[in-house]
N, C-alpha and C. Protein backbone atom coordinates (compact mmCIF):
# COMPACT_ATOMS: atom_id res chain seq x y z
N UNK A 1 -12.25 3.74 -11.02
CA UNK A 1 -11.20 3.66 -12.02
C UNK A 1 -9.84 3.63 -11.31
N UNK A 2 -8.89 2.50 -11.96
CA UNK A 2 -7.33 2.53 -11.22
C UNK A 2 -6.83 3.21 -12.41
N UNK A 3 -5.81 4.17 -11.63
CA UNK A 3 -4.92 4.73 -12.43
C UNK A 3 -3.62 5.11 -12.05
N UNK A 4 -2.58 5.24 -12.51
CA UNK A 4 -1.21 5.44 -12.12
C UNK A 4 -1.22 7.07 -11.22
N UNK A 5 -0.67 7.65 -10.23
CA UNK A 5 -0.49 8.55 -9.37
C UNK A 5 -0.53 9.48 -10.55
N UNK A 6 -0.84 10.77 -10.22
CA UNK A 6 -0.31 12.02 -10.55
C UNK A 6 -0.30 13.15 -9.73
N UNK A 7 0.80 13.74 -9.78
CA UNK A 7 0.87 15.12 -8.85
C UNK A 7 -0.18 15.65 -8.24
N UNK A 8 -1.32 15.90 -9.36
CA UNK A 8 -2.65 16.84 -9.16
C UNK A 8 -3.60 15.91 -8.34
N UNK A 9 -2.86 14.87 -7.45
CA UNK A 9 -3.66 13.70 -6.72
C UNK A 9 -2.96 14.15 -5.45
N UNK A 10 -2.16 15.10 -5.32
CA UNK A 10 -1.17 14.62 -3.89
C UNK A 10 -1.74 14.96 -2.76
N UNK A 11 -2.69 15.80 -2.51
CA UNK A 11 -3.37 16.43 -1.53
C UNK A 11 -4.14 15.56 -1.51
N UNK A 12 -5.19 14.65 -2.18
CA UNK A 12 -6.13 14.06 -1.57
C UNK A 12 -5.42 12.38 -1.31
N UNK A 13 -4.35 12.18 -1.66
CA UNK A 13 -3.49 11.22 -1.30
C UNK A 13 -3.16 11.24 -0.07
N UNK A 14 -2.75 12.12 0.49
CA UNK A 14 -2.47 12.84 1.44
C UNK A 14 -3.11 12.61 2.52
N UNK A 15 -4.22 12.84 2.47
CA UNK A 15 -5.52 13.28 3.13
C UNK A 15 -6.28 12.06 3.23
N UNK A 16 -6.47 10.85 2.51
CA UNK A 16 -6.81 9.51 2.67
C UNK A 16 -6.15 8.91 3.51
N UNK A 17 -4.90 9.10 3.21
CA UNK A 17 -3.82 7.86 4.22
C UNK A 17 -4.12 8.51 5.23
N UNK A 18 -3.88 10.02 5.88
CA UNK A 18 -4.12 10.05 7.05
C UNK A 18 -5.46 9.94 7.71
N UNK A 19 -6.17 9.72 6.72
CA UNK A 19 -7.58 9.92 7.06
C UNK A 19 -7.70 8.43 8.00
N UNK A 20 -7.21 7.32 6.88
CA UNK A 20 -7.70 6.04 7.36
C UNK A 20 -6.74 5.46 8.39
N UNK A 21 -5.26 5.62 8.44
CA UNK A 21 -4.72 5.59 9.45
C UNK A 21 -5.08 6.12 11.11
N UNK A 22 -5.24 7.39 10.89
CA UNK A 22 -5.34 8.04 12.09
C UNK A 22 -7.25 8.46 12.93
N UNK A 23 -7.91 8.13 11.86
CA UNK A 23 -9.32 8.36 12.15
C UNK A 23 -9.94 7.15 12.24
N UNK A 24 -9.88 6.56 11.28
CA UNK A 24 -10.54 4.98 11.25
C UNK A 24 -10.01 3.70 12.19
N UNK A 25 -8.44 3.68 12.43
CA UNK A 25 -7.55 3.43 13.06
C UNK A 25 -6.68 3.67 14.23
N UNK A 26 -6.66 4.70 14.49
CA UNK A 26 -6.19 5.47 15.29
C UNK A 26 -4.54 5.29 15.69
N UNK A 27 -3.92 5.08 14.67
CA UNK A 27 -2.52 4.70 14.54
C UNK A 27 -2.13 5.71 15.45
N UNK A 28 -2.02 6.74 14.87
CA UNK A 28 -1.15 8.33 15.54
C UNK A 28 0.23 8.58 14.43
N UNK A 29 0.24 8.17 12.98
CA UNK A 29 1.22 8.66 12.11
C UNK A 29 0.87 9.86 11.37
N UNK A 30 2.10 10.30 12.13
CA UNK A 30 1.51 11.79 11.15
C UNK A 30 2.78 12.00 9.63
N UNK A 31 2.88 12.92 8.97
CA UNK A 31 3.02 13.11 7.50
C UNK A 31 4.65 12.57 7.43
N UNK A 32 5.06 13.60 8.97
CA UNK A 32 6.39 13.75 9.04
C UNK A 32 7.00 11.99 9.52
N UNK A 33 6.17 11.28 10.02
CA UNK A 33 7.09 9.68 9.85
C UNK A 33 6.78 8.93 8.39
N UNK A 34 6.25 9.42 7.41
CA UNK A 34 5.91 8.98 6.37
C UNK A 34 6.06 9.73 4.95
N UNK A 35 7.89 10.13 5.09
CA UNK A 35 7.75 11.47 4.18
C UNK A 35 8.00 11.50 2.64
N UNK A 36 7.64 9.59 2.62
CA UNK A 36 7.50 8.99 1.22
C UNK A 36 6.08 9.44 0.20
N UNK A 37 5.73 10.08 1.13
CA UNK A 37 3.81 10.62 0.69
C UNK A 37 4.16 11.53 0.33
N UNK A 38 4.71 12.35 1.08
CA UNK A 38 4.91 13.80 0.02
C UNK A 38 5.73 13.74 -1.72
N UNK A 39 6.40 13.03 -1.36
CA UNK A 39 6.93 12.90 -2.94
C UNK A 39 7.01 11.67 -3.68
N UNK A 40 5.81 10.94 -4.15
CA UNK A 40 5.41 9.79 -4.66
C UNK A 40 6.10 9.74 -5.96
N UNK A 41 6.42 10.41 -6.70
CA UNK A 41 7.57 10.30 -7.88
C UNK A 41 8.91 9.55 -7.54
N UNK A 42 9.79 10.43 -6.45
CA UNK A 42 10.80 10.03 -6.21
C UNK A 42 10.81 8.62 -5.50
N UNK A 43 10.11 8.37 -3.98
CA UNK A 43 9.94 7.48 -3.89
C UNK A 43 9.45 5.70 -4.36
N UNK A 44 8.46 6.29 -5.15
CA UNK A 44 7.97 4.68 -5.97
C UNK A 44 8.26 4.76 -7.46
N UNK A 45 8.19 5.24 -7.97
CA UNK A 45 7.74 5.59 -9.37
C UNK A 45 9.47 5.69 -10.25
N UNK A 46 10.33 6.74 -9.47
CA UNK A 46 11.54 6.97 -10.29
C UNK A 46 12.06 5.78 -9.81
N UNK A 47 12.20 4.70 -9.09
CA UNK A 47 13.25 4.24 -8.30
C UNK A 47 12.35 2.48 -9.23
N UNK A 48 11.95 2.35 -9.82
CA UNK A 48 11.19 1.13 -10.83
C UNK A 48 9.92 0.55 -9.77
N UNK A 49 8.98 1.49 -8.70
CA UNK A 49 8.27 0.61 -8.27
C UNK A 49 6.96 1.25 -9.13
N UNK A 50 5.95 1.71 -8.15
CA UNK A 50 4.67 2.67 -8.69
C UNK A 50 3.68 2.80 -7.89
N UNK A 51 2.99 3.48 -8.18
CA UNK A 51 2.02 4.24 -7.07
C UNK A 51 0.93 4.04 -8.09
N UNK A 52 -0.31 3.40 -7.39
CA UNK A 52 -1.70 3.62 -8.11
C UNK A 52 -2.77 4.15 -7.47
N UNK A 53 -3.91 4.79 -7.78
CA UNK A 53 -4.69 5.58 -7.25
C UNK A 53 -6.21 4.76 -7.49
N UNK A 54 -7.18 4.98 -6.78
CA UNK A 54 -8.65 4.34 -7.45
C UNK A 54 -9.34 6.21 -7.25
N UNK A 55 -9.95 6.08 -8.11
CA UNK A 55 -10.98 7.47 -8.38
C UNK A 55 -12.28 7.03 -8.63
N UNK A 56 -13.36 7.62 -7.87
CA UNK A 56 -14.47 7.52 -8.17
C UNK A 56 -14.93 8.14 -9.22
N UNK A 57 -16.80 8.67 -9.14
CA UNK A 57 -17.12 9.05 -10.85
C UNK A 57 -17.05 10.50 -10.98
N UNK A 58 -16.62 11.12 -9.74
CA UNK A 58 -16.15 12.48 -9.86
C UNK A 58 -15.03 12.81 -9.93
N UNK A 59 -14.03 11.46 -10.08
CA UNK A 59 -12.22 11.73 -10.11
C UNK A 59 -11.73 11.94 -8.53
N UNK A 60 -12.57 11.54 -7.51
CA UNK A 60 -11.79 12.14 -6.28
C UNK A 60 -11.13 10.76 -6.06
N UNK A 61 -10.18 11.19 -4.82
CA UNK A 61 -9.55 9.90 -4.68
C UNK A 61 -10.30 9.31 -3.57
N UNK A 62 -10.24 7.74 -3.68
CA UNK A 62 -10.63 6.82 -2.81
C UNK A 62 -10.08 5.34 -2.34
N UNK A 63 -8.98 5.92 -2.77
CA UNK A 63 -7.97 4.11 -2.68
C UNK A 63 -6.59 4.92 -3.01
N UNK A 64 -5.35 3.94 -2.48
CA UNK A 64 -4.73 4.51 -2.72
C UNK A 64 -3.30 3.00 -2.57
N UNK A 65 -2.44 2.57 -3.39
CA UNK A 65 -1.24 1.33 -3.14
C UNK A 65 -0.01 1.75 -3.74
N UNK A 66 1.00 1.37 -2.96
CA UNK A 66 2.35 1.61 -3.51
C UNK A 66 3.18 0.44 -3.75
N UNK A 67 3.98 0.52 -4.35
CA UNK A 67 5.52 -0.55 -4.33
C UNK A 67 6.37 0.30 -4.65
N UNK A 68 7.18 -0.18 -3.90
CA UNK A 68 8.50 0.69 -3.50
C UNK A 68 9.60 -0.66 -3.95
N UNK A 69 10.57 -0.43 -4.67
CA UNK A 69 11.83 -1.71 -5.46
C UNK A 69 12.40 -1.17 -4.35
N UNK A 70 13.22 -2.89 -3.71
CA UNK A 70 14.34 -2.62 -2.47
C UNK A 70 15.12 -2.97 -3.61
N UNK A 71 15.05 -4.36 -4.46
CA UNK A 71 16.51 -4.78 -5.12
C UNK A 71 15.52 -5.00 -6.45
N UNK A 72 16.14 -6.15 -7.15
CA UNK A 72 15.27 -6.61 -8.48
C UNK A 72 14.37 -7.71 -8.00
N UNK A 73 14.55 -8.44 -6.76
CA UNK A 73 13.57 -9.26 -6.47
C UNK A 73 12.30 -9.01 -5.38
N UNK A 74 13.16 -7.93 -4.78
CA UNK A 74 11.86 -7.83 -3.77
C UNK A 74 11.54 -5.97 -3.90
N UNK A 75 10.24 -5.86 -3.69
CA UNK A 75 9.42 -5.32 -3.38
C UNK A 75 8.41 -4.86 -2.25
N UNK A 76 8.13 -3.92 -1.87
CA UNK A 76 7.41 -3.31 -0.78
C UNK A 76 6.14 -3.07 -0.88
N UNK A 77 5.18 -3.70 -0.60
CA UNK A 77 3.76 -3.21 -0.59
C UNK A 77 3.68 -1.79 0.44
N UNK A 78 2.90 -0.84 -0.12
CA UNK A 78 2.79 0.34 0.90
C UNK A 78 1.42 1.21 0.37
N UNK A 79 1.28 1.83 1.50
CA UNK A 79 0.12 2.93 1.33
C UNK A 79 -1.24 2.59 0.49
N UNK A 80 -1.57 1.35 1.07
CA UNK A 80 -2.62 0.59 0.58
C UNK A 80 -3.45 1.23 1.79
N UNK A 81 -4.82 2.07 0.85
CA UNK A 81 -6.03 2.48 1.53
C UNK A 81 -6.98 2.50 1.11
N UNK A 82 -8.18 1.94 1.15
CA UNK A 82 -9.44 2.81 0.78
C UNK A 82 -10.85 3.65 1.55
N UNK A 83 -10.83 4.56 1.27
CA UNK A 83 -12.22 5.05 2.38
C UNK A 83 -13.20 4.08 2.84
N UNK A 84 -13.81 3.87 3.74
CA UNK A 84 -14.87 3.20 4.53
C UNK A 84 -15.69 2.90 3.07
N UNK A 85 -15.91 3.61 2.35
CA UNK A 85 -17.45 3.93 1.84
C UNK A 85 -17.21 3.04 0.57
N UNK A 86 -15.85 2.80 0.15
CA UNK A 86 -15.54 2.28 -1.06
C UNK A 86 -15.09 1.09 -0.99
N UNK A 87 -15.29 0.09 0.75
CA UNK A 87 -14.60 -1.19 0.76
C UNK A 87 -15.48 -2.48 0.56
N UNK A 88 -15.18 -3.62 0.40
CA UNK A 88 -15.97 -4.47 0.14
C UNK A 88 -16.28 -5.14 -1.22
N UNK A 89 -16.84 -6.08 -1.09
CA UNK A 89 -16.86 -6.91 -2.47
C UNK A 89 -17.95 -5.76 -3.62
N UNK A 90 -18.59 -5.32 -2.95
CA UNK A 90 -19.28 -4.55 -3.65
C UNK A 90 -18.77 -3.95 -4.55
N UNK A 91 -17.88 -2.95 -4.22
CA UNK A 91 -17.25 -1.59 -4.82
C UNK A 91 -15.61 -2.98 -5.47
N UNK A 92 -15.21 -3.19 -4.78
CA UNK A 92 -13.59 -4.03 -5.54
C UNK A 92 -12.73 -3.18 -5.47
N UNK A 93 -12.91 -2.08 -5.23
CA UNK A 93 -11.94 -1.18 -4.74
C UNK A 93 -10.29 -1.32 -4.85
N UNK A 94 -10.64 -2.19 -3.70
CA UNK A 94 -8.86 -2.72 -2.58
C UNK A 94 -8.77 -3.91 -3.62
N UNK A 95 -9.10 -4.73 -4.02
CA UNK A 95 -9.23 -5.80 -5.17
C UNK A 95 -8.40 -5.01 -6.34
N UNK A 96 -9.41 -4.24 -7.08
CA UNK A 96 -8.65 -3.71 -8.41
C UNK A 96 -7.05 -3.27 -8.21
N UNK A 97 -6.98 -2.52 -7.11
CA UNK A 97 -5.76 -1.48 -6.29
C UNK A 97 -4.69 -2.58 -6.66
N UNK A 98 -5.08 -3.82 -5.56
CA UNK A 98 -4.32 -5.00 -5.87
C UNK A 98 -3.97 -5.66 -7.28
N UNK A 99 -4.69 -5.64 -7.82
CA UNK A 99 -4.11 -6.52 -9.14
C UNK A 99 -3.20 -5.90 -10.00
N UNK A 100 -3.65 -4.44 -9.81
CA UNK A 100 -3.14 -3.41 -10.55
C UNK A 100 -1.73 -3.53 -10.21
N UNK A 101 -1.38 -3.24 -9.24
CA UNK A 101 0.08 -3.53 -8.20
C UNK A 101 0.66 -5.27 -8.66
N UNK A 102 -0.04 -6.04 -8.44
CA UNK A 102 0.58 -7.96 -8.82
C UNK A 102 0.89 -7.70 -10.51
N UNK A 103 -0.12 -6.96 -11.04
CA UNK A 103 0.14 -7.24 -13.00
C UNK A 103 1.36 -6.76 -12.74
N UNK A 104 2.07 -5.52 -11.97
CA UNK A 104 2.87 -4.69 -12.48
C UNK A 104 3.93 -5.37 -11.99
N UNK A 105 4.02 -5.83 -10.71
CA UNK A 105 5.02 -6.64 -10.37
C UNK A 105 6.03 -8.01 -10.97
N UNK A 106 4.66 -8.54 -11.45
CA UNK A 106 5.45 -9.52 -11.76
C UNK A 106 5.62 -9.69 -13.19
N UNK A 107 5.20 -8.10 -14.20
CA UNK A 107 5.94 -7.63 -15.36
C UNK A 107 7.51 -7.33 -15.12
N UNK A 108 7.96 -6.59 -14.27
CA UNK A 108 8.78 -6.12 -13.07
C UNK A 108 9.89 -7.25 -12.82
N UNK A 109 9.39 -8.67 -12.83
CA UNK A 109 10.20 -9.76 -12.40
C UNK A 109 10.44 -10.12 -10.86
N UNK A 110 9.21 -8.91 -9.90
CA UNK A 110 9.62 -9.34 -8.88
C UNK A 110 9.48 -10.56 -8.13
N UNK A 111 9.66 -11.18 -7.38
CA UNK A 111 9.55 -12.46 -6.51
C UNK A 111 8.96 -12.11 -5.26
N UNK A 112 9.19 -11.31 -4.36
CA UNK A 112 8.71 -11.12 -3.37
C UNK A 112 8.13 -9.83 -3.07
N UNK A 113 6.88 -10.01 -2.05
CA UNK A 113 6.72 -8.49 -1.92
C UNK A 113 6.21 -8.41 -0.29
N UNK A 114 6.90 -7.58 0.36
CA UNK A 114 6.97 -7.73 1.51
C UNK A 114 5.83 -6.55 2.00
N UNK A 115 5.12 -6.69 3.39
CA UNK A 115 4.35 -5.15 3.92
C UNK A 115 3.77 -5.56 5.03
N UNK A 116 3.92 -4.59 6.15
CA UNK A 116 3.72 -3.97 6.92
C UNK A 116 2.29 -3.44 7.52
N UNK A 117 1.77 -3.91 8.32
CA UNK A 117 0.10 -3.33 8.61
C UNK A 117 0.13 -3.42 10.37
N UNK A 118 -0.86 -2.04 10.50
CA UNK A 118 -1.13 -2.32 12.15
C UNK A 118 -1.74 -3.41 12.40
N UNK A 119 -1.68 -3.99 13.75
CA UNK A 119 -1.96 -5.00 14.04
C UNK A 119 -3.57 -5.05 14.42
N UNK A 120 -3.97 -3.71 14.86
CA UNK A 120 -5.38 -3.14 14.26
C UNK A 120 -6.14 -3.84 13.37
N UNK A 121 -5.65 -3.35 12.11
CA UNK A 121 -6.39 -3.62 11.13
C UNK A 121 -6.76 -4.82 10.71
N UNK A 122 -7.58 -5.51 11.56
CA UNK A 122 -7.82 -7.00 11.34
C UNK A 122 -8.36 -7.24 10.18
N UNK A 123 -9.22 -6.46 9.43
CA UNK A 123 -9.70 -6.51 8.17
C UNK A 123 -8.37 -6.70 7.10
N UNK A 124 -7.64 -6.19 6.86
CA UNK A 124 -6.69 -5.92 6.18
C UNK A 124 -5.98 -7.59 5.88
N UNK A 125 -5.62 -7.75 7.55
CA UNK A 125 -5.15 -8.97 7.57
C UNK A 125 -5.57 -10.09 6.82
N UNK A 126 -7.57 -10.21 6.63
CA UNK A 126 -7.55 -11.41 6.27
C UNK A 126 -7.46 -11.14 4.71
N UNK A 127 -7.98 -10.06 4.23
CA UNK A 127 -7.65 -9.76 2.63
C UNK A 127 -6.15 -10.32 2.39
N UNK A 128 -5.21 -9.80 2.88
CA UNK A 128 -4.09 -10.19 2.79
C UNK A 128 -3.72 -11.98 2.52
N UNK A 129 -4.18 -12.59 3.28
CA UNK A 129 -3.92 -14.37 3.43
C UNK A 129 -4.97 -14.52 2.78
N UNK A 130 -5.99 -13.78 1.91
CA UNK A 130 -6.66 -14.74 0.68
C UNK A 130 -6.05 -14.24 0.05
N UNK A 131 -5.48 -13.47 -0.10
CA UNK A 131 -4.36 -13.65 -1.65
C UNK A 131 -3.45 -13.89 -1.70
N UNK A 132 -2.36 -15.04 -0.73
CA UNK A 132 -1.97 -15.53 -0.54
C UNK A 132 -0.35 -15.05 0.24
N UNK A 133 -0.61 -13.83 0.76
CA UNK A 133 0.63 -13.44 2.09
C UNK A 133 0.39 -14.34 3.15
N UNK A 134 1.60 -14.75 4.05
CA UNK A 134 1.85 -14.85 4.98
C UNK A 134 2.48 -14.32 5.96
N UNK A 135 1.75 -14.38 7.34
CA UNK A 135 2.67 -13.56 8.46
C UNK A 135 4.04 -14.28 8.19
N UNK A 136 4.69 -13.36 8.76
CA UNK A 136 6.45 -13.77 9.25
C UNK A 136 7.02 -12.57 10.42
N UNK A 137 7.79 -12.96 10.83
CA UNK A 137 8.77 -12.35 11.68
C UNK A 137 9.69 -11.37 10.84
N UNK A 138 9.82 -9.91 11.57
CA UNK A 138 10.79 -9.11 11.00
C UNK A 138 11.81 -9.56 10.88
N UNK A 139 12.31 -10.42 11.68
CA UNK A 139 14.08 -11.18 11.67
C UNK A 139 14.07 -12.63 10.54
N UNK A 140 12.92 -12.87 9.79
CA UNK A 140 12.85 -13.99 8.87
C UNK A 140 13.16 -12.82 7.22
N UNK A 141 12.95 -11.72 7.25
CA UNK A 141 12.36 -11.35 6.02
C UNK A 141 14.34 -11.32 5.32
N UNK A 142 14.30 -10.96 3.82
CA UNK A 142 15.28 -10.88 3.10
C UNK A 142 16.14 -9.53 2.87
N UNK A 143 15.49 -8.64 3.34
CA UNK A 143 15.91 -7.31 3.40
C UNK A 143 15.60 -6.39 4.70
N UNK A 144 16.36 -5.73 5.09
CA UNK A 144 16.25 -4.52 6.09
C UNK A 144 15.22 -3.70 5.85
N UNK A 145 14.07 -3.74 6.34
CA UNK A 145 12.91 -2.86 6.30
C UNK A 145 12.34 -2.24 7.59
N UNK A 146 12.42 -0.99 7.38
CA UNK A 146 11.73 -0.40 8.46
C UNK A 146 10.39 0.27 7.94
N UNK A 147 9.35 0.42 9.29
CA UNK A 147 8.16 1.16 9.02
C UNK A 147 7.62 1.92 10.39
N UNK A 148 6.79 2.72 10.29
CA UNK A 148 6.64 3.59 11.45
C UNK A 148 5.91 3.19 12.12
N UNK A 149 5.02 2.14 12.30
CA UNK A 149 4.20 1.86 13.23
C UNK A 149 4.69 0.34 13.99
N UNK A 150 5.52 0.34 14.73
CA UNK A 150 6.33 -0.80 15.56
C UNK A 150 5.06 -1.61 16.28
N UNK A 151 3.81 -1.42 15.94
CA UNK A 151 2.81 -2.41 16.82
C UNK A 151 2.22 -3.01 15.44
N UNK A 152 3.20 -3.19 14.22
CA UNK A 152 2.74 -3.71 13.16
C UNK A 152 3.10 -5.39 12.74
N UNK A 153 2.42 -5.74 11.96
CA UNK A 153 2.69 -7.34 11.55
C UNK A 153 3.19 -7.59 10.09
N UNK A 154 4.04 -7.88 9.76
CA UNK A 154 4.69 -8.19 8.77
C UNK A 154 3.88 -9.46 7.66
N UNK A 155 3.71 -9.28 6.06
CA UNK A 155 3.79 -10.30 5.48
C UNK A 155 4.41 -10.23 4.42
N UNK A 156 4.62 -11.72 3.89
CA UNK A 156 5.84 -12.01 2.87
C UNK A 156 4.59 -12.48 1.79
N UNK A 157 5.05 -12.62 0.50
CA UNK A 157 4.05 -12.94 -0.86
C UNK A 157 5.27 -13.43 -1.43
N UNK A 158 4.63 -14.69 -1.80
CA UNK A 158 6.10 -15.37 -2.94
C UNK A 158 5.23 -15.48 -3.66
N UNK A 159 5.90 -14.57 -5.40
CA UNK A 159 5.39 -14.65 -6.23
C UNK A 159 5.69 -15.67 -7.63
């Protein structure tokens, strides 16, 4: 089930991203370069973007996507995760996460949505270019964006 963030999610929110970043991945980000996780209200949610969650059939969390509004046209993809156990065409997981995030966007009026992934995560990558992102260069994009993992690859989505 996708559903919009709630508070009583923040610990296992928490605990996913670093799970799949730093265990599955082995990024090395810890809470404190990412201190948009601790307060998912202020960051996505008050500011017109949103945070969605996937829950399995016990309500735990197992997915996890953000958008973050830079202006009225562009947008930030972020904190897109799902556990090992929940990826794949099978489960739709990272699929649902996604659409959930595109319906809302481009209710939203956004045009672009920009994000950030280790260069790792080759899986990620090709999900990404079937739904139609492209790499780009940090010095091509439309807005000043920073992210904590500098061995990362940038893509752009024109929506």
């Amino acid at each position: 089930m996708i559903t919009v963030y709630n508070d009583r999610y923040k610990e296992e929110v928490i605990t996913l991203i670093l799970h799949v970043q730093n265990v599955e991945y082995g990024v090395g980000i810890s809470v404190e370069e990412q201190p948009d996780i601790l307060d998912i209200h202020s960051n996505y949610i008050n500011d017109g973007g949103n945070f969605w969650i996937a829950l399995n059939d016990k309500e735990e969390v197992i997915g996890s996507i953000g958008l973050q509004k830079k202006n009225k046209e562009i947008a930030v993809l972020k904190k897109f995760f799902v556990y090992k156990d929940y990826r794949g065409k099978e489960f739709g997981t990272g699929k649902k996460l996604f659409e959930a995030l595109i319906d809302f966007a481009k209710k939203q009026g956004f045009s672009k949505i920009i994000l950030d992934t280790p260069s790792k995560a080759t899986r990620s990558h090709s999900f990404y270019k079937k739904v139609g992102f492209k790499e780009t260069d940090k010095q091509n994009l439309p807005i000043k964006y920073d992210y904590p993992d500098r061995d990362s690859i940038i893509f752009l989505l024109e929506l």
